[in-house]
N, C-alpha and C. Protein backbone atom coordinates (compact mmCIF):
# COMPACT_ATOMS: atom_id res chain seq x y z
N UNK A 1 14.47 6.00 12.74
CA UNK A 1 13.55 6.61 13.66
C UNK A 1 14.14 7.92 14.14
N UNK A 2 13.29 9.07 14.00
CA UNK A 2 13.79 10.19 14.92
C UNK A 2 13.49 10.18 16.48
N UNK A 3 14.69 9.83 17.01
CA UNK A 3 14.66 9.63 18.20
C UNK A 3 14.37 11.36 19.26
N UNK A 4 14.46 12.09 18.46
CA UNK A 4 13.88 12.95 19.51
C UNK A 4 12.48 13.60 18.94
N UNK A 5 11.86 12.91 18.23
CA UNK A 5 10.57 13.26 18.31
C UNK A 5 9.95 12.09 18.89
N UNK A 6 10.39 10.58 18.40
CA UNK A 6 10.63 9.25 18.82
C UNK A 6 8.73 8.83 17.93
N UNK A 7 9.30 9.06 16.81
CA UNK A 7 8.40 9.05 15.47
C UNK A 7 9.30 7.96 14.05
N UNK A 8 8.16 7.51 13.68
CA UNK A 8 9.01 6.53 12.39
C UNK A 8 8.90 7.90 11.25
N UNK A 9 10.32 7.97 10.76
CA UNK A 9 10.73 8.92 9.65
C UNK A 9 10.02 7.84 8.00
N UNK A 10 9.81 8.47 7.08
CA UNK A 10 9.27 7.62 6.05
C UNK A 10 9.73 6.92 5.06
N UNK A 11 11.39 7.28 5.05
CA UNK A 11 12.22 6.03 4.59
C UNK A 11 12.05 4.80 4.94
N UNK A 12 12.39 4.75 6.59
CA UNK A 12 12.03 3.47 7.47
C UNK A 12 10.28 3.12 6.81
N UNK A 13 9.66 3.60 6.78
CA UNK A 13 8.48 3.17 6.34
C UNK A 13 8.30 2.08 5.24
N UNK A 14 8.69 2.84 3.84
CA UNK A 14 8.85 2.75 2.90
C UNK A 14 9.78 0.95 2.83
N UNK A 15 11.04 1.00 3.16
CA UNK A 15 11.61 -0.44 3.34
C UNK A 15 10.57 -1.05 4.54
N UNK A 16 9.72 -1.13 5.68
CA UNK A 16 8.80 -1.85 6.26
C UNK A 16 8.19 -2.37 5.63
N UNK A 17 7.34 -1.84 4.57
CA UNK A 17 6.15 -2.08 3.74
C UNK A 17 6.60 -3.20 3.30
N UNK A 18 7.93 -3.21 2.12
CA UNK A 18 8.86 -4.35 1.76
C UNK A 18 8.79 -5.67 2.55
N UNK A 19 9.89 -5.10 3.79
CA UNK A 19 9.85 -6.20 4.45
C UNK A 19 8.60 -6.99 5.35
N UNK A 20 8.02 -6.04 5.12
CA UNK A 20 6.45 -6.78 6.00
C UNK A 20 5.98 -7.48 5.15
N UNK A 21 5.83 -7.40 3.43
CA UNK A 21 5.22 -8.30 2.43
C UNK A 21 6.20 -9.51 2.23
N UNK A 22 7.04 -10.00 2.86
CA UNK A 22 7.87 -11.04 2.41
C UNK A 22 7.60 -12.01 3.97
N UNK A 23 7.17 -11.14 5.01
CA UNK A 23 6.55 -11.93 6.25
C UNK A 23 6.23 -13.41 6.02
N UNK A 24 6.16 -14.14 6.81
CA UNK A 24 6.18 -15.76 6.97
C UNK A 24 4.52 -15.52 6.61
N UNK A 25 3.54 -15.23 7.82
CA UNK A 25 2.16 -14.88 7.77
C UNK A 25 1.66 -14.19 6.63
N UNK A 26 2.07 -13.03 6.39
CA UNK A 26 1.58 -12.71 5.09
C UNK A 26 1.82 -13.40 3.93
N UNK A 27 2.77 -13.68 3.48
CA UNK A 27 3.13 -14.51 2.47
C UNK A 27 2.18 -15.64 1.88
N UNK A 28 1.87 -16.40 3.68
CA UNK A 28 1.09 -17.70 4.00
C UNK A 28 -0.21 -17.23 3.25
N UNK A 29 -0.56 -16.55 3.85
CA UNK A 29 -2.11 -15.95 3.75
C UNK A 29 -2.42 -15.32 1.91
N UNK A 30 -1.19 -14.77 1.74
CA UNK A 30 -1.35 -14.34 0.28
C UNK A 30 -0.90 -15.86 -1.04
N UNK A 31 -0.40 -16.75 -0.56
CA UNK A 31 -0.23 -18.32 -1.20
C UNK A 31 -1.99 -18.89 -0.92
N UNK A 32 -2.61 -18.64 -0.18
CA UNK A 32 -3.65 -19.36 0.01
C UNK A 32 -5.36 -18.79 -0.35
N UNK A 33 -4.45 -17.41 -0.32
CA UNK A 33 -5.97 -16.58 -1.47
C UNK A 33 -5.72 -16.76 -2.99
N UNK A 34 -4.11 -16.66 -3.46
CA UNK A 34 -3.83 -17.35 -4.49
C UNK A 34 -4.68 -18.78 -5.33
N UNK A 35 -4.62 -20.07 -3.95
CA UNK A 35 -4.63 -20.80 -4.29
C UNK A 35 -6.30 -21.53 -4.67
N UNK A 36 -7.11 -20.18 -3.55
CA UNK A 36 -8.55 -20.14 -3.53
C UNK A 36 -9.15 -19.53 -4.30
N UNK A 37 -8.55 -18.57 -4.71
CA UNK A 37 -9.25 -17.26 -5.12
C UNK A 37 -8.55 -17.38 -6.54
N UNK A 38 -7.62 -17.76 -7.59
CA UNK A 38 -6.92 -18.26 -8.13
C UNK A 38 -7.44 -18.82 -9.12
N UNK A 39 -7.83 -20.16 -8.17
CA UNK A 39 -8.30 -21.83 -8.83
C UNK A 39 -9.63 -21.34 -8.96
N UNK A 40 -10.88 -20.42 -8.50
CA UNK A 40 -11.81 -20.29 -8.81
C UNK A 40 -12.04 -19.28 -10.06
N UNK A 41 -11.34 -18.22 -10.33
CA UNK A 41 -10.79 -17.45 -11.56
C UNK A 41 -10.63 -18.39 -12.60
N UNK A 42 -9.57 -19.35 -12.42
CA UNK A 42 -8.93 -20.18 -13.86
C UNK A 42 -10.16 -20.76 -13.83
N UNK A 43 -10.90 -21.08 -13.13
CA UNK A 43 -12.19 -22.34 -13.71
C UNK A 43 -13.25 -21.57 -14.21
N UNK A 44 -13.59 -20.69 -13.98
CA UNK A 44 -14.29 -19.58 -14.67
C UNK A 44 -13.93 -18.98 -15.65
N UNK A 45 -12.71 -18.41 -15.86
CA UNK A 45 -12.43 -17.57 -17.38
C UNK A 45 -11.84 -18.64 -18.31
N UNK A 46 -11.09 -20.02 -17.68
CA UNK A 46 -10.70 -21.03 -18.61
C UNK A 46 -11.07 -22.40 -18.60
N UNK A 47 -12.26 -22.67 -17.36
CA UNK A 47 -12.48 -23.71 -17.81
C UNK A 47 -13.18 -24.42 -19.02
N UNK A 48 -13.71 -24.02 -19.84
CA UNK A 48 -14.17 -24.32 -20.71
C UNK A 48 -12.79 -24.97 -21.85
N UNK A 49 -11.75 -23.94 -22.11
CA UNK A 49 -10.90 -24.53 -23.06
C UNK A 49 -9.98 -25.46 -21.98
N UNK A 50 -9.83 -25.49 -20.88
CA UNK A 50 -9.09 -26.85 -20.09
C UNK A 50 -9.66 -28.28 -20.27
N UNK A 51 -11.18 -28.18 -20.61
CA UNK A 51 -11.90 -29.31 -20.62
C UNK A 51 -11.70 -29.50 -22.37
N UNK A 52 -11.80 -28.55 -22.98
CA UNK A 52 -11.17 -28.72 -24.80
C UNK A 52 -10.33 -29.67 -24.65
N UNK A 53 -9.02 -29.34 -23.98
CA UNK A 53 -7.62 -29.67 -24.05
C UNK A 53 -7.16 -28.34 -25.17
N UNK A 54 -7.69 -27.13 -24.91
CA UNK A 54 -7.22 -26.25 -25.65
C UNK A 54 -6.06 -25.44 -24.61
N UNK A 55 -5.30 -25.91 -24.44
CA UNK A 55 -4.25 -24.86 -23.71
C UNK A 55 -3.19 -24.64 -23.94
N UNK A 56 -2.80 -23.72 -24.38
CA UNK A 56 -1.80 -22.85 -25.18
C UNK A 56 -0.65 -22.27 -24.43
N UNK A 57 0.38 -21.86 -24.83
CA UNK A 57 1.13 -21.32 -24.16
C UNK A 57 0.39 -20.23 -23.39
N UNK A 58 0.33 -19.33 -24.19
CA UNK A 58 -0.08 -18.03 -23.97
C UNK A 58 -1.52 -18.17 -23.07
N UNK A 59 -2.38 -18.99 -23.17
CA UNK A 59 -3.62 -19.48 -22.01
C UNK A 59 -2.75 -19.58 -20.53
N UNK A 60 -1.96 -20.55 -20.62
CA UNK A 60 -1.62 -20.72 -19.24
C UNK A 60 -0.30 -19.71 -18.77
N UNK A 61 -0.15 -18.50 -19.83
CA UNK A 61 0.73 -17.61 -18.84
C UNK A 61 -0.56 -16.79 -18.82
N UNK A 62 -1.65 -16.89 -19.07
CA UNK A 62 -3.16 -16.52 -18.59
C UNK A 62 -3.31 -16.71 -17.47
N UNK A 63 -2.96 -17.90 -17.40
CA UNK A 63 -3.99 -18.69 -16.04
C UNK A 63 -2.55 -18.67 -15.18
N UNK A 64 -1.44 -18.07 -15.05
CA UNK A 64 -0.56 -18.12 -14.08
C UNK A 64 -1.07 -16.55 -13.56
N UNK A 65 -0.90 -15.54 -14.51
CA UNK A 65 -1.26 -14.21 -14.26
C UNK A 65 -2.63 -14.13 -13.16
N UNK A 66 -3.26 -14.98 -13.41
CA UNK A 66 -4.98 -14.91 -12.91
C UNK A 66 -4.87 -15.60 -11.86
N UNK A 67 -3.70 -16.19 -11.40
CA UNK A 67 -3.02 -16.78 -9.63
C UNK A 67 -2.34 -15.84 -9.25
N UNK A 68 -1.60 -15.10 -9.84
CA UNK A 68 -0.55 -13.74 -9.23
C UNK A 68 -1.65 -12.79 -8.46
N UNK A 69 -2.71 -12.74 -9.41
CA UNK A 69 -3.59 -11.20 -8.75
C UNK A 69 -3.99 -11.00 -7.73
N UNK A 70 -4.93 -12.45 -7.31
CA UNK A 70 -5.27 -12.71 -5.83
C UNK A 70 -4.41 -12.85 -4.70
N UNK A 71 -3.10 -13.20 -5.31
CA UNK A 71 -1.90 -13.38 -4.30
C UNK A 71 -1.45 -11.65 -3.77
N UNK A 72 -1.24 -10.79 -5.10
CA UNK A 72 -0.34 -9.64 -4.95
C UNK A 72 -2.34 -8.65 -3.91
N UNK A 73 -2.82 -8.78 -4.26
CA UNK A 73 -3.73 -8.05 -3.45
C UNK A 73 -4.03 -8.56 -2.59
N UNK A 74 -3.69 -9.80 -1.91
CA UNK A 74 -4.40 -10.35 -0.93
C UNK A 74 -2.94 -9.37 0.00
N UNK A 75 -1.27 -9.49 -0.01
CA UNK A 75 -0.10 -8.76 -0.01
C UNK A 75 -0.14 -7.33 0.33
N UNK A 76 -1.14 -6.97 -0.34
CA UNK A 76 -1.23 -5.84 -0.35
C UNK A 76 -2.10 -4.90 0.69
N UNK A 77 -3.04 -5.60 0.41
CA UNK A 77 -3.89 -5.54 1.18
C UNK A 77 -3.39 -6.20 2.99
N UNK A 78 -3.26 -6.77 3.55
CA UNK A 78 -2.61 -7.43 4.15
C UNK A 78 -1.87 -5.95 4.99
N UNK A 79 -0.50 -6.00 4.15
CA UNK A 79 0.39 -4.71 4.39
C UNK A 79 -0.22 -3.58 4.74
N UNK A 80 -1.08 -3.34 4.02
CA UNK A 80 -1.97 -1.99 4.20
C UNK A 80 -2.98 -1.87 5.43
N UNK A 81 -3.13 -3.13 6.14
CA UNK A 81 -3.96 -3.36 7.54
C UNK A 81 -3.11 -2.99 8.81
N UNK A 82 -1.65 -3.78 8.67
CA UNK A 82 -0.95 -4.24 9.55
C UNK A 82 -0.12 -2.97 10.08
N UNK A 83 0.29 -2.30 8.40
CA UNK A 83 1.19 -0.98 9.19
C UNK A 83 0.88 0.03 9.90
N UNK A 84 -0.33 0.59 9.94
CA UNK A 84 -0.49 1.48 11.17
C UNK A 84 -0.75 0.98 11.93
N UNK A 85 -1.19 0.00 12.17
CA UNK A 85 -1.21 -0.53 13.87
C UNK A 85 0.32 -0.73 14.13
N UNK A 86 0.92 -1.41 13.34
CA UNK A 86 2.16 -1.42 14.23
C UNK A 86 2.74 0.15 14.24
N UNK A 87 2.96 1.16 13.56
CA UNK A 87 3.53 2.39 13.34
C UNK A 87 2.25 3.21 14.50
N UNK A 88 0.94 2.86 14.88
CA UNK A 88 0.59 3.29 16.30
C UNK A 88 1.21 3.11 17.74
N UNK A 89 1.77 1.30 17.48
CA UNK A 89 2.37 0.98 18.56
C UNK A 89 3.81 1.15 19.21
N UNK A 90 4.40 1.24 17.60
CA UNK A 90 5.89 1.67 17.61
C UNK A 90 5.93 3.66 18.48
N UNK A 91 4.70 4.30 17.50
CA UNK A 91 5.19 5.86 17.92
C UNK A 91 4.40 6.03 20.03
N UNK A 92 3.73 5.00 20.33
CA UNK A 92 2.83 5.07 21.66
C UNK A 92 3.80 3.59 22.32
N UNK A 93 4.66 3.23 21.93
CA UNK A 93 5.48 2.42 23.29
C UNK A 93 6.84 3.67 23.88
N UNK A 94 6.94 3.21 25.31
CA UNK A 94 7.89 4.69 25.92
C UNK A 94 8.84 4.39 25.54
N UNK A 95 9.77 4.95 25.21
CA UNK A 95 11.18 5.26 24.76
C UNK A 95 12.26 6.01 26.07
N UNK A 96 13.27 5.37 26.01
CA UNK A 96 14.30 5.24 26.57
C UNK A 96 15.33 6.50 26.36
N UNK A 97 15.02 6.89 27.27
CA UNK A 97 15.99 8.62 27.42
C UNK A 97 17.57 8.38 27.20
């Protein structure tokens, strides 16, 4: 932080973003769009060959990929809500002379 403008510099930013996506809450929230948003994907683009018994290697690093997406954007998204409000509240709380 530059303490005499008493502003977040954009390094600090940059590692926030990081550490804000590994958050207990976010994390939570991005495991559970995963697990919603996910399971309704795999039953749509694969249920048909799950009910075959057609599943292949390469299908189910399909159907793992098609759980990652909803997770990493739900993450992302998420991150992308949270940081200016807090980087409003961080640069508008008073600071200590």
């Amino acid at each position: 932080m530059n303490e005499s403008r008493g502003t977040i510099e954009p390094a600090e930013l940059s590692t926030g973003r990081l550490s804000m996506a590994f958050e207990r809450a976010i994390v939570r929230r991005g495991l559970i769009s995963a697990a919603l948003v996910g399971t309704l994907l795999i039953t749509i683009n694969h249920g048909s060959a799950i009910l075959e018994g057609d599943v292949s290697t390469v299908r189910l690093e399909r159907m793992v990929l098609t759980a990652i997406v909803p997770y990493v954007v739900s993450v992302v998204s998420s991150v992308a809500a949270i940081r200016p409000i807090r980087m409003r509240a961080a640069n508008s709380s008073p600071r200590a002379e």
